[in-house]
N, C-alpha and C. Protein backbone atom coordinates (compact mmCIF):
# COMPACT_ATOMS: atom_id res chain seq x y z
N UNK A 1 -37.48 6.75 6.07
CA UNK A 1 -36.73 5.49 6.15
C UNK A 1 -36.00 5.41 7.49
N UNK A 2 -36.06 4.36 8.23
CA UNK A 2 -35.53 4.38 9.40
C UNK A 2 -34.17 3.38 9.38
N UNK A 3 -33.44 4.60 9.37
CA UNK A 3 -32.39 4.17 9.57
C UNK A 3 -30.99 4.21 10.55
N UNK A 4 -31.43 4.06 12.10
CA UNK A 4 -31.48 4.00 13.17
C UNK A 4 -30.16 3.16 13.91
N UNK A 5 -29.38 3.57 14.87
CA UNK A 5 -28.66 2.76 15.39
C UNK A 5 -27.48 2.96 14.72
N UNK A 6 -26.60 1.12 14.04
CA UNK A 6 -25.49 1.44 13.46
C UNK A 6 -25.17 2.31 12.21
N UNK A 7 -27.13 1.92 11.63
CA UNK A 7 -26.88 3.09 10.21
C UNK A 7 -27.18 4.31 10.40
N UNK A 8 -27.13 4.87 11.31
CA UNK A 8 -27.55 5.98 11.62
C UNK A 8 -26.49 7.11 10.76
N UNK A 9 -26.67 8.54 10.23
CA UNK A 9 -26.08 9.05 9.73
C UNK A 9 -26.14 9.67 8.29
N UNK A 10 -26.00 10.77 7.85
CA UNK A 10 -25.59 11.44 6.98
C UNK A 10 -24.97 11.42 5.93
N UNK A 11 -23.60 10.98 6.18
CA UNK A 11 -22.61 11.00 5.44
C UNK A 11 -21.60 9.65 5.72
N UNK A 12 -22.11 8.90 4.41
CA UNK A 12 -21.62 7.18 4.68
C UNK A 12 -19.73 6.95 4.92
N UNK A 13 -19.11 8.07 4.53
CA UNK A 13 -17.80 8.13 4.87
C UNK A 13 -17.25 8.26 6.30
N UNK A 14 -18.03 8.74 7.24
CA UNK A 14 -18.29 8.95 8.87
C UNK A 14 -18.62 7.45 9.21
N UNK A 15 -20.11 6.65 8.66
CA UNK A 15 -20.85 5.72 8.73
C UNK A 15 -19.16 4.42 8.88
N UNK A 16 -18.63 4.56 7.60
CA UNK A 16 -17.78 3.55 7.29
C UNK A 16 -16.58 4.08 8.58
N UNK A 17 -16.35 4.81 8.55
CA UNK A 17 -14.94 5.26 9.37
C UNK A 17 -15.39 4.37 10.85
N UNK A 18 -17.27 4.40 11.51
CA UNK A 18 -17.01 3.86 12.33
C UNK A 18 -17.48 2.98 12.66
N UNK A 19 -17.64 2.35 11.43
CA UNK A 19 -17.58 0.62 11.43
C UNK A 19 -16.34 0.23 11.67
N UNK A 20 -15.64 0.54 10.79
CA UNK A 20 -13.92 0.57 10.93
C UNK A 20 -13.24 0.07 12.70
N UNK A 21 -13.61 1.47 13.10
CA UNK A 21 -13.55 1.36 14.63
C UNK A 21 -13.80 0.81 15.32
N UNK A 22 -15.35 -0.04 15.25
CA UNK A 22 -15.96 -0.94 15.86
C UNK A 22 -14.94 -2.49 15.67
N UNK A 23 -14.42 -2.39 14.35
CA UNK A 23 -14.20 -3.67 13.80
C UNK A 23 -12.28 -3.71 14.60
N UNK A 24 -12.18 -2.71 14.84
CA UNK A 24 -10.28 -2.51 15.37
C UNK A 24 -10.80 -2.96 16.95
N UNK A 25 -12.00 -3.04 17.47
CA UNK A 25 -11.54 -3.32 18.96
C UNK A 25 -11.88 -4.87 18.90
N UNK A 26 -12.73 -5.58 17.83
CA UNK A 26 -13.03 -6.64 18.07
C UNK A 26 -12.29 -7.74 16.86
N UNK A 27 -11.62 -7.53 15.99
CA UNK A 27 -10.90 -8.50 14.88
C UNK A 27 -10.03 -8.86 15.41
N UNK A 28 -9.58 -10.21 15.39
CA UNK A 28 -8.05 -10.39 15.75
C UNK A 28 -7.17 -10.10 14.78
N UNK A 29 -7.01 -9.94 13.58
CA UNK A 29 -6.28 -9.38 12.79
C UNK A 29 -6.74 -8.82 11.48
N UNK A 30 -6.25 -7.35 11.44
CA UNK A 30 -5.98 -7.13 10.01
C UNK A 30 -7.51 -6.29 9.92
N UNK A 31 -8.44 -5.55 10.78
CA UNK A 31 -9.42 -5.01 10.37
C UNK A 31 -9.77 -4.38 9.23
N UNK A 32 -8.38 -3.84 9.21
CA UNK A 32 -8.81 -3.11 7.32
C UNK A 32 -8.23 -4.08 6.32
N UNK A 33 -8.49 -5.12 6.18
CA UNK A 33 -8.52 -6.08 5.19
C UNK A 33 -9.63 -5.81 4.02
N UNK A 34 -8.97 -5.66 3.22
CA UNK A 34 -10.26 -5.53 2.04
C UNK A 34 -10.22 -6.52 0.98
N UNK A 35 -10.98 -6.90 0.24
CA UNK A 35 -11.20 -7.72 -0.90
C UNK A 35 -11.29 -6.89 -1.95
N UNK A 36 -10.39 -6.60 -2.69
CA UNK A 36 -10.47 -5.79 -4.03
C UNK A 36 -10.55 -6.29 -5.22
N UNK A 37 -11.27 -5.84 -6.01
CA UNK A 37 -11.50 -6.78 -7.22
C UNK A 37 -11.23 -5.77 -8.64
N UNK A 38 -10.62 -6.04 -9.34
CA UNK A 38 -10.43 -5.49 -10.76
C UNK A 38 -10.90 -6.71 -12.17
N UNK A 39 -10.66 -5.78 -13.18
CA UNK A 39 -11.24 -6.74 -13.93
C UNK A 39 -9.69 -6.63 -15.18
N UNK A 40 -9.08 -8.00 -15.45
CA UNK A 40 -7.81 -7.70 -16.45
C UNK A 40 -8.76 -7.31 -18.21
N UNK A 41 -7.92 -7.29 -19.10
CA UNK A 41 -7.58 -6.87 -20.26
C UNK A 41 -9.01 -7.31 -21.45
N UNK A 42 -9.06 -9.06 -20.61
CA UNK A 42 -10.21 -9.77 -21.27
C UNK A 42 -11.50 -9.77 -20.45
N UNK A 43 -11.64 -8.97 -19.68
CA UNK A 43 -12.82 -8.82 -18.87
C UNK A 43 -13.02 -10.05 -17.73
N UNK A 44 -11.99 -10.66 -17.53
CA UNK A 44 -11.67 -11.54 -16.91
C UNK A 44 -11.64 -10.73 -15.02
N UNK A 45 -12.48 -11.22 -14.10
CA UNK A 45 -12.20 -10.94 -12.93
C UNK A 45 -11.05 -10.90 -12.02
N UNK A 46 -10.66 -10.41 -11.22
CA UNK A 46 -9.50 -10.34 -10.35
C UNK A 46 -9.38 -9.98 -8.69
N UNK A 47 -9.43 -10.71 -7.89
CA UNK A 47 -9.84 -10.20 -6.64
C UNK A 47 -8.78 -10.78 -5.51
N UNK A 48 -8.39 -9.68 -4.93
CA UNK A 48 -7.36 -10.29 -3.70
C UNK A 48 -7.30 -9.71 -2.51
N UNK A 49 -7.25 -9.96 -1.25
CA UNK A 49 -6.68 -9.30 -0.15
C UNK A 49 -6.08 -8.00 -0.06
N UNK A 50 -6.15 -6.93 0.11
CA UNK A 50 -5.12 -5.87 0.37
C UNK A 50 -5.63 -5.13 1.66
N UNK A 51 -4.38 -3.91 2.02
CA UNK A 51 -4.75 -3.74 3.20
C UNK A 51 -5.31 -1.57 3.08
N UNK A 52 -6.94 -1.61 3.30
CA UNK A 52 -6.68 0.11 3.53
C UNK A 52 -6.19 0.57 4.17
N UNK A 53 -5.93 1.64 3.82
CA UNK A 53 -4.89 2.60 4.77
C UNK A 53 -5.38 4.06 5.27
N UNK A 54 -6.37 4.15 4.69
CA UNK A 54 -6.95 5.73 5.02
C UNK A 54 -8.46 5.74 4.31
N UNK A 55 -9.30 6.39 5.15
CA UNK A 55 -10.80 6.76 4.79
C UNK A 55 -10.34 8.29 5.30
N UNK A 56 -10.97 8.99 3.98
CA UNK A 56 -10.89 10.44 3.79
C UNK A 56 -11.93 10.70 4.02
N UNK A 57 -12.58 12.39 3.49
CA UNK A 57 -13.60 12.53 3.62
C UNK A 57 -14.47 11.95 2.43
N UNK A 58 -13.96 11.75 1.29
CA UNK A 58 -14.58 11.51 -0.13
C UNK A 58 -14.06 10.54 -0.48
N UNK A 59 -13.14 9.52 -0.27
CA UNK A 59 -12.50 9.00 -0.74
C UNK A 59 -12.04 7.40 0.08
N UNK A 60 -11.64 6.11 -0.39
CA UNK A 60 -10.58 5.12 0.55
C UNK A 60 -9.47 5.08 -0.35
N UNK A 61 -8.41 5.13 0.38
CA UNK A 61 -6.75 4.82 -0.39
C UNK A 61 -6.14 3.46 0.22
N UNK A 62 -5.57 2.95 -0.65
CA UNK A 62 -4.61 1.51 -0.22
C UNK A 62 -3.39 2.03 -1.25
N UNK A 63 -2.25 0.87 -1.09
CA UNK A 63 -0.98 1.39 -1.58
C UNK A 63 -1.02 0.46 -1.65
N UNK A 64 0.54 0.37 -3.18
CA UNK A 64 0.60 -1.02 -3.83
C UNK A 64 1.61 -0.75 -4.93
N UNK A 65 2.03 -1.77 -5.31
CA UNK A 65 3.68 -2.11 -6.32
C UNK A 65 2.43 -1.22 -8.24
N UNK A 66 2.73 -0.07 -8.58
CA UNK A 66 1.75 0.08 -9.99
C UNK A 66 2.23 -0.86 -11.27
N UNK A 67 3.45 -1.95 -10.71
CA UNK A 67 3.10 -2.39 -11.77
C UNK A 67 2.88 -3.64 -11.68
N UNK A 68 1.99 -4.08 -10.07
CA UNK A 68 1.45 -5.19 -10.52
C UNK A 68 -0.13 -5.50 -10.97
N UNK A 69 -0.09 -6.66 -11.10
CA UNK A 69 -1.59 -6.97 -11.88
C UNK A 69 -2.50 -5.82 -11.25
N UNK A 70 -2.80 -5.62 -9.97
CA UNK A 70 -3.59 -5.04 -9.79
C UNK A 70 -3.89 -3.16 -10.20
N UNK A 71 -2.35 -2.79 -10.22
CA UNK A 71 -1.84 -1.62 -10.08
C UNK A 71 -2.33 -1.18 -11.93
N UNK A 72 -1.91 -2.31 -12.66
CA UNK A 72 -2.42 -2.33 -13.94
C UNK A 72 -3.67 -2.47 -14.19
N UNK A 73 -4.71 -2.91 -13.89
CA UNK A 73 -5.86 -3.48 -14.32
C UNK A 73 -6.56 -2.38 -13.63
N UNK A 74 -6.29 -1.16 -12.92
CA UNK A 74 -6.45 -0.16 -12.22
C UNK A 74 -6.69 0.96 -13.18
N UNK A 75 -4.87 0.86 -13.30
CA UNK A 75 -4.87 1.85 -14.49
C UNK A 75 -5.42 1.91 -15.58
N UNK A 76 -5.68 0.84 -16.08
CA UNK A 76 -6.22 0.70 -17.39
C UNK A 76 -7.94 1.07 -16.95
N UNK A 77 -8.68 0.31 -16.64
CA UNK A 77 -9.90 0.40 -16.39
C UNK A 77 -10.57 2.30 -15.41
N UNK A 78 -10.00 1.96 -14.66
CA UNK A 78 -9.93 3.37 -13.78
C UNK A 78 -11.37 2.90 -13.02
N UNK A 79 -11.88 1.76 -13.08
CA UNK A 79 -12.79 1.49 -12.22
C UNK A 79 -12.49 -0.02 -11.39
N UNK A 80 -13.12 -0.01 -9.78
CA UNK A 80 -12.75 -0.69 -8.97
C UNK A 80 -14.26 -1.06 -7.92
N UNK A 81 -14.15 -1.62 -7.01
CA UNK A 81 -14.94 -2.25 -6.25
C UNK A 81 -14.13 -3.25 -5.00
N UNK A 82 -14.64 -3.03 -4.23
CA UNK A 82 -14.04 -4.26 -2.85
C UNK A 82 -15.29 -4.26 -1.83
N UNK A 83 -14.70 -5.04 -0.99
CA UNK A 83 -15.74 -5.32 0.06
C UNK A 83 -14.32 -5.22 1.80
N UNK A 84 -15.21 -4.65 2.62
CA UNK A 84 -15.07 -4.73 4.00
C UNK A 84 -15.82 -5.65 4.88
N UNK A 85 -14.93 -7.30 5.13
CA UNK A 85 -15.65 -8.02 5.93
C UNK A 85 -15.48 -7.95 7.28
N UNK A 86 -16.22 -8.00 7.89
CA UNK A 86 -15.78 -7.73 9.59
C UNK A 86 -16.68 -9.58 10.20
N UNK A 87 -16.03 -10.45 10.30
CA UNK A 87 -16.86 -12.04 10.80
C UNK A 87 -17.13 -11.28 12.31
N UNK A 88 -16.41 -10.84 13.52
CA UNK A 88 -16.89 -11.12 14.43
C UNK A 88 -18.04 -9.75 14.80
N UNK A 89 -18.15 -8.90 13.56
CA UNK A 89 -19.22 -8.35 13.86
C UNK A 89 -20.37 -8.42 13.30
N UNK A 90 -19.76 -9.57 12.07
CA UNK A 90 -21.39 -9.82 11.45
C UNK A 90 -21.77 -8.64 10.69
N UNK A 91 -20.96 -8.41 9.82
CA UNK A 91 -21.39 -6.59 8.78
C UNK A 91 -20.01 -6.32 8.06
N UNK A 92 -20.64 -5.89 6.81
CA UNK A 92 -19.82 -5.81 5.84
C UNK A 92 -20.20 -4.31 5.12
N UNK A 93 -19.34 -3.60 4.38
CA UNK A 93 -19.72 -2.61 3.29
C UNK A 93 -18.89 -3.25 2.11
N UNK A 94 -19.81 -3.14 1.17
CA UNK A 94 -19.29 -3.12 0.13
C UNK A 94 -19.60 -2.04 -1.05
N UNK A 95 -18.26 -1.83 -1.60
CA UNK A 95 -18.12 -0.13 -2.49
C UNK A 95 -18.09 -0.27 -3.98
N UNK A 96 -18.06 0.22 -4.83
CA UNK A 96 -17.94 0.39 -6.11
C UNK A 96 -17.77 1.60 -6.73
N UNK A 97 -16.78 1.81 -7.32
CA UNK A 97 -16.17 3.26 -8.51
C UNK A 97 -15.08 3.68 -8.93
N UNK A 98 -15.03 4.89 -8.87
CA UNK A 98 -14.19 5.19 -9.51
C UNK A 98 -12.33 4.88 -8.64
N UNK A 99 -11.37 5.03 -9.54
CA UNK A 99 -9.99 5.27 -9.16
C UNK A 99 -9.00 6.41 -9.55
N UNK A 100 -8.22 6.42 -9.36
CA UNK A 100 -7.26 7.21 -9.49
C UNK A 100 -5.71 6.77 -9.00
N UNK A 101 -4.62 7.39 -8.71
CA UNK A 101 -3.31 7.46 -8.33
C UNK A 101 -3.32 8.24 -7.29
N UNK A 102 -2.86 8.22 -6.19
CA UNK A 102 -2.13 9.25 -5.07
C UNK A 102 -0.87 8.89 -4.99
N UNK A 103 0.04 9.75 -5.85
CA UNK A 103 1.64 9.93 -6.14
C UNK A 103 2.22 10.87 -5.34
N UNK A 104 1.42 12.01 -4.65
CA UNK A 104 2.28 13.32 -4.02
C UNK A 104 2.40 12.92 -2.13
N UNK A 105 2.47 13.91 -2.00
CA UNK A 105 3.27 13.82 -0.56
C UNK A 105 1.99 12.50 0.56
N UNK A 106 1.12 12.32 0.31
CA UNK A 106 0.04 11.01 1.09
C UNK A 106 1.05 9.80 0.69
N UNK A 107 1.66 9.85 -0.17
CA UNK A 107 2.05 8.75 -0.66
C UNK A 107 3.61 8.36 0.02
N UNK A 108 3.54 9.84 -0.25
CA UNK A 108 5.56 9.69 0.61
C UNK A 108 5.37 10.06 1.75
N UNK A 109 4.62 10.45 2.22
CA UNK A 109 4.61 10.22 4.08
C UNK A 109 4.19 8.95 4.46
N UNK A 110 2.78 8.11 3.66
CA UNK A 110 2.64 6.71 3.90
C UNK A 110 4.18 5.87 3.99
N UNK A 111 4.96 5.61 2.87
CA UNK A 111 5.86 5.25 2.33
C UNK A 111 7.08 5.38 3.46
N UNK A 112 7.27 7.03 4.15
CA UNK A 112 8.35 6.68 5.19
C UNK A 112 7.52 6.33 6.40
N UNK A 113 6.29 6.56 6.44
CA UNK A 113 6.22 5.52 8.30
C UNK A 113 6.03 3.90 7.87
N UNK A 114 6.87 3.38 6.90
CA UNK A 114 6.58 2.00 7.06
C UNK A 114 8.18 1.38 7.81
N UNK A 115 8.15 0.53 7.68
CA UNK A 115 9.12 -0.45 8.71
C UNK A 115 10.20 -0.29 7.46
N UNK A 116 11.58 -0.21 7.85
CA UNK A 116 12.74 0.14 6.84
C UNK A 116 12.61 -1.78 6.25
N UNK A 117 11.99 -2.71 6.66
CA UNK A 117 12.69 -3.97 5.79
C UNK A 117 11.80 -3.73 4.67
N UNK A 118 10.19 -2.98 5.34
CA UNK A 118 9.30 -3.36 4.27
C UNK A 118 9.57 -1.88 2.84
N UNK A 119 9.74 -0.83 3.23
CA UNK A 119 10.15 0.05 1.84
C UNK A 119 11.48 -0.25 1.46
N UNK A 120 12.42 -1.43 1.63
CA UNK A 120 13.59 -1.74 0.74
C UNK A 120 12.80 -2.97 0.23
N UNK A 121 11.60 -3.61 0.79
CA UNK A 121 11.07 -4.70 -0.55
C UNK A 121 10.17 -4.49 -1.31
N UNK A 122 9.67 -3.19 -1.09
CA UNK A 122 9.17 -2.40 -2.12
C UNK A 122 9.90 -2.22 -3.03
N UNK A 123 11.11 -1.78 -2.90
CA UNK A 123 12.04 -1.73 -4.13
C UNK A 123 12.61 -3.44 -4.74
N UNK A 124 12.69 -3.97 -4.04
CA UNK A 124 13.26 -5.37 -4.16
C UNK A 124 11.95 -5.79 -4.97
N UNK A 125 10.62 -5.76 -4.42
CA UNK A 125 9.91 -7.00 -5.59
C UNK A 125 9.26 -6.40 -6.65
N UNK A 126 9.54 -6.68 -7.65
CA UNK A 126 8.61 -6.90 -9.20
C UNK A 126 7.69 -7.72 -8.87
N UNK A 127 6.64 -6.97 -8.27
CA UNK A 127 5.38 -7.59 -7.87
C UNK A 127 4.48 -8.15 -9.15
N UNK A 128 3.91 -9.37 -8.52
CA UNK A 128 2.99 -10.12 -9.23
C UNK A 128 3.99 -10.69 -11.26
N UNK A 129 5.31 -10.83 -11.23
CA UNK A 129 6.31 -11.27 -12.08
C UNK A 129 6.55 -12.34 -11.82
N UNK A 130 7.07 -13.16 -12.57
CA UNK A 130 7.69 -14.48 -11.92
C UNK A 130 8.83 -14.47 -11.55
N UNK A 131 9.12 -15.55 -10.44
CA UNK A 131 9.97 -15.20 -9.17
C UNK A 131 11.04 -16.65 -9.13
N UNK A 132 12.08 -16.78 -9.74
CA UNK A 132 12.93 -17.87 -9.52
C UNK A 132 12.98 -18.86 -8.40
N UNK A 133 13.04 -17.95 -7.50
CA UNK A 133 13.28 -19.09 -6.10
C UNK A 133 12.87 -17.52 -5.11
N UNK A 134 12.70 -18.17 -3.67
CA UNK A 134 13.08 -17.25 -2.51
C UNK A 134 14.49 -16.63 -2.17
N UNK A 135 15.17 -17.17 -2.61
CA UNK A 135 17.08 -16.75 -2.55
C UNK A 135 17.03 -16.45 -3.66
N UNK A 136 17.08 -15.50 -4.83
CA UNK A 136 16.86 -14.51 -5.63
C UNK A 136 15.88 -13.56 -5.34
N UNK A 137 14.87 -13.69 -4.37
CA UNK A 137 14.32 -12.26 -4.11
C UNK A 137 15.57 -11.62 -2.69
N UNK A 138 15.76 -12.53 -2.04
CA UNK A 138 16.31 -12.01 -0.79
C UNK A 138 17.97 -11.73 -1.40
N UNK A 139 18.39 -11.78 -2.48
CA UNK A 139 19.34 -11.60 -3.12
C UNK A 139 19.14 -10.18 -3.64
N UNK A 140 18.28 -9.94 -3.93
CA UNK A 140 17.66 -8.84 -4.69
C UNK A 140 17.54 -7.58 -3.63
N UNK A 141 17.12 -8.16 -2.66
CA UNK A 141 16.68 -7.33 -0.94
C UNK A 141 18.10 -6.86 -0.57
N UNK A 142 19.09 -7.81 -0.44
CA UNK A 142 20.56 -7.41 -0.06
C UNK A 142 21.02 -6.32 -0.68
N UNK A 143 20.88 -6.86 -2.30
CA UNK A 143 21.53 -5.70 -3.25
C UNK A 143 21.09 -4.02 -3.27
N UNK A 144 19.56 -4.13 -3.13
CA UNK A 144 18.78 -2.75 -2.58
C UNK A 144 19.43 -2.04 -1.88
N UNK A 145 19.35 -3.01 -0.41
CA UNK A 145 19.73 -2.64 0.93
C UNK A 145 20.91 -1.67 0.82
N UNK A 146 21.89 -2.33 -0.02
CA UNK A 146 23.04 -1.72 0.07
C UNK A 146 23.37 -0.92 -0.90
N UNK A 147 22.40 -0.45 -1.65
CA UNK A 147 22.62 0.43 -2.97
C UNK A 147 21.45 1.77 -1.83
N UNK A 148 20.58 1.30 -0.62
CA UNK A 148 19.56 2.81 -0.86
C UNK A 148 19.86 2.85 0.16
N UNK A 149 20.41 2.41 1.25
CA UNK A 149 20.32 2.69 3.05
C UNK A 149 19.56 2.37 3.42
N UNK A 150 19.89 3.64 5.11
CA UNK A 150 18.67 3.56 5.91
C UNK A 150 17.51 4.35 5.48
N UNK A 151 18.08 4.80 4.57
CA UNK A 151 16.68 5.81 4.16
C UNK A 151 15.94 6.10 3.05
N UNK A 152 15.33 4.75 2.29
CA UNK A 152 15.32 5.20 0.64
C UNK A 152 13.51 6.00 0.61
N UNK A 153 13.82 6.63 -0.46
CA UNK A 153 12.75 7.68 -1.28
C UNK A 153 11.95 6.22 -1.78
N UNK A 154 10.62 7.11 -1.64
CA UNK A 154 9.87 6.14 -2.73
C UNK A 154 9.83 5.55 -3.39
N UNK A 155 9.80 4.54 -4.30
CA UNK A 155 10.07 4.14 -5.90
C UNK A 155 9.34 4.43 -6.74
N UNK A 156 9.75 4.95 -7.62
CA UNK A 156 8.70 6.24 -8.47
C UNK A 156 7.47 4.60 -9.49
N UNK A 157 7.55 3.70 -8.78
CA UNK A 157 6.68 2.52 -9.21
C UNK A 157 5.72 1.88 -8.14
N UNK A 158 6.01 3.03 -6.85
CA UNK A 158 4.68 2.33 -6.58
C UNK A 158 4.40 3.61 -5.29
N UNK A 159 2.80 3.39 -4.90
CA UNK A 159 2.14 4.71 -4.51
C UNK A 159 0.57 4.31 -3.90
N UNK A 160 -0.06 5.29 -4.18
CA UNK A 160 -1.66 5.12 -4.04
C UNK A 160 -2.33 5.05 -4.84
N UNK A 161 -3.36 4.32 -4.38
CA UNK A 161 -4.96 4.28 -5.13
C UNK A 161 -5.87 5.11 -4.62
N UNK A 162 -6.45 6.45 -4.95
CA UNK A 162 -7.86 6.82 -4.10
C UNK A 162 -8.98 6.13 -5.08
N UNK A 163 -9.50 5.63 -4.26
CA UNK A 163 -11.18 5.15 -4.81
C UNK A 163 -11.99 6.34 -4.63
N UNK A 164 -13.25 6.87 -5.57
CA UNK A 164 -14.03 7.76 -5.26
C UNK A 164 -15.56 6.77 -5.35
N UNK A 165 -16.32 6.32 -4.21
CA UNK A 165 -17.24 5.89 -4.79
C UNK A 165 -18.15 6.28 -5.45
N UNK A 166 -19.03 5.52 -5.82
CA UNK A 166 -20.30 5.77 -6.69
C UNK A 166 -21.67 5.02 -5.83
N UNK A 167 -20.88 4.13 -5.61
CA UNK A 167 -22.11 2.99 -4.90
C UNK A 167 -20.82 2.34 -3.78
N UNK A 168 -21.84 3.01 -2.06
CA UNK A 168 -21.79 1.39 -0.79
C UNK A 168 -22.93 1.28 -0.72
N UNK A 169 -22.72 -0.14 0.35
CA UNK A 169 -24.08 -0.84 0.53
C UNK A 169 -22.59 -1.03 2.02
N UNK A 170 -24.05 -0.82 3.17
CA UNK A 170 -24.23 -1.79 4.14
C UNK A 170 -24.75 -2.27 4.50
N UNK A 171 -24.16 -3.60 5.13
CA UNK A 171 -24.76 -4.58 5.57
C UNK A 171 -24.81 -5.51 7.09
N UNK A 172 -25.77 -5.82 7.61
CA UNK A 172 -25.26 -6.39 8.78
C UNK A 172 -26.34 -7.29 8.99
N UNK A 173 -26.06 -8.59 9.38
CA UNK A 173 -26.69 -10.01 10.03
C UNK A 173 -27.77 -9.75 10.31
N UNK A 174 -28.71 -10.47 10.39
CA UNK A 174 -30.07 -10.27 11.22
C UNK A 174 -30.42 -11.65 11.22
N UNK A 175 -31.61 -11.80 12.27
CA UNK A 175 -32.09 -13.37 12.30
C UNK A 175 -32.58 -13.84 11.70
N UNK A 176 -32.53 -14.87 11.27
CA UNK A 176 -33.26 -15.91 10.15
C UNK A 176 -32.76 -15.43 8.86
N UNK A 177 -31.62 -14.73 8.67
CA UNK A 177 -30.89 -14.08 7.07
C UNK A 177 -32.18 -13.09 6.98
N UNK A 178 -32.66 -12.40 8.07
CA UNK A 178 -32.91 -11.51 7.65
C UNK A 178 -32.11 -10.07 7.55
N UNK A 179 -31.31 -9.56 6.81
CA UNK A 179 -30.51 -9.16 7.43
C UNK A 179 -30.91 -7.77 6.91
N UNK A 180 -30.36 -6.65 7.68
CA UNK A 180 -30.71 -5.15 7.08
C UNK A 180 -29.22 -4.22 6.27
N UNK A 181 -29.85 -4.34 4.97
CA UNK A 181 -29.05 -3.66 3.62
C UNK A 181 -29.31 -2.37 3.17
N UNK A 182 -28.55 -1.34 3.63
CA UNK A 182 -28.37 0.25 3.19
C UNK A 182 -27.84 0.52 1.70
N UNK A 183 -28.45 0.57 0.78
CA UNK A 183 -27.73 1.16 -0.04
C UNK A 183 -27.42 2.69 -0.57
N UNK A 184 -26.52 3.60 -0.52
CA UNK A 184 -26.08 4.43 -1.01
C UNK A 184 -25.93 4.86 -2.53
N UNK A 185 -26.13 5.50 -3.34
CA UNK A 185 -25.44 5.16 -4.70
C UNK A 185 -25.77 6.94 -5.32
N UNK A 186 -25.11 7.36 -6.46
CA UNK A 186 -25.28 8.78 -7.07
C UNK A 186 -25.19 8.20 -8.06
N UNK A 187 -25.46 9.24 -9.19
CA UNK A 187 -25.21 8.87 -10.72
C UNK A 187 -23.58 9.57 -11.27
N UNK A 188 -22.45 10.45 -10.49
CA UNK A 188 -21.38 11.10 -10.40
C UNK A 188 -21.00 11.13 -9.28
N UNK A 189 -20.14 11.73 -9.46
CA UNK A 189 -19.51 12.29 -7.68
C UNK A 189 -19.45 13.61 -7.51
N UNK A 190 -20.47 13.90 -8.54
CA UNK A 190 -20.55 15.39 -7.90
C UNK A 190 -22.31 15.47 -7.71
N UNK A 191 -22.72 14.38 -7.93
CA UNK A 191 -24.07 14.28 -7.63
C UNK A 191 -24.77 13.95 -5.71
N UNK A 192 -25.95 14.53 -5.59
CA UNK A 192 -26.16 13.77 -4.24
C UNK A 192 -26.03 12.31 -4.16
N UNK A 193 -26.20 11.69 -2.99
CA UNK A 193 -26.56 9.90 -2.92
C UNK A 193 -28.03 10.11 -2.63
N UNK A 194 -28.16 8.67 -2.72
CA UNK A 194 -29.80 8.52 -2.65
C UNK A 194 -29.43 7.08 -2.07
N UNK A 195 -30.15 6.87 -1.17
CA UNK A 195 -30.10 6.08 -0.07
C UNK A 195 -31.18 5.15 0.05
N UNK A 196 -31.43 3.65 -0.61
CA UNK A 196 -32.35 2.71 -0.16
C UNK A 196 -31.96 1.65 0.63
N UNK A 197 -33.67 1.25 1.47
CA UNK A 197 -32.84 0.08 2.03
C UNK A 197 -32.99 -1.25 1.12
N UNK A 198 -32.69 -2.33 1.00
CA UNK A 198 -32.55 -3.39 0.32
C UNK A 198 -33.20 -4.32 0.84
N UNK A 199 -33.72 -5.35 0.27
CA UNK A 199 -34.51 -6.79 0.87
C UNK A 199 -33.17 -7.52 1.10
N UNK A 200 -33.16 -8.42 2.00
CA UNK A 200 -31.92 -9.40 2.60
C UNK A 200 -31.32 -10.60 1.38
């Protein structure tokens, strides 16, 4: 199977890391933008914007409030899926599997290199709750502020997600929609991948 050039490679966690890269010199914003999708209680779909934060060797992590919709529909299910769009490069991966929590120290080192307004509104919002007005959250932000400092600890309510996949697929543009589709996929994660390419 020739799989040559951008798909070139071994090990699709390398593959993705430098798409990634490609996509940080040319996006105007937000390269690790992902589309994450969960499914709620009634099998009802759920999909929104969030931002990754780390490609491991086995693994992608994003961070997030656990008790909102998403953080729930996480927990409960323990399975997930998103997509990586990149427009000005014309190529996308998209993942599917498993989840988990990252609560220990990835989580609290993420947590202190963020900007001090944004880990006191970590504590301030009851994400995805209903929200009175904007002057009751920023009411809420004050009261934080001045109950945790300059320096607050984590909130034992919110943390990481590691995804372990099961199934990517990449993808990238070609002419006439012809485009060339890698798929990856195992039957575990402790199984090999097996690697086809896909019709467009």
């Amino acid at each position: 199977m020739d799989r040559s050039g951008i798909f070139a490679g071994d090990d699709p966690f390398a593959l993705a890391k430098s798409w990634l890269t490609a996509a940080e010199a040319t996006e105007p914003n937000d390269p690790n933008a992902i589309a994450l999708a969960t499914v709620d209680p009634d099998g009802l779909p759920n999909v929104r914007m969030v931002l990754l934060k780390d490609i491991e060797p086995a693994s992608f992590v994003f961070y997030t409030n656990y008790g909102s919709a998403k953080g729930r529909e996480l927990d409960a299910s323990g399975k997930v899926a998103f997509v990586l769009h990149w427009k000005s490069l014309r190529r996308q991966i998209r993942v599917r599997g498993l989840v988990s929590r990252e609560e220990g120290k990835p989580a609290d080192d993420y947590y202190a290199s963020r900007s001090l307004k944004s880990r006191l509104g970590a504590w301030a919002s009851d994400q995805s709750q209903p929200l009175s007005s904007r002057l009751s959250l920023m009411a809420e932000v004050a009261k934080v502020t001045a109950a945790k400092g300059a320096n607050p600890t984590r909130p034992p309510f919110w943390g990481g997600f590691r995804i372990v996949p099961l199934e990517m697929e990449f993808w990238a543009d070609g002419n006439f929609r012809l485009h060339d589709r890698f798929r990856w996929s195992r039957q575990a994660i402790d199984k090999p991948w097996e690697i086809l390419r896909l019709n467009p």
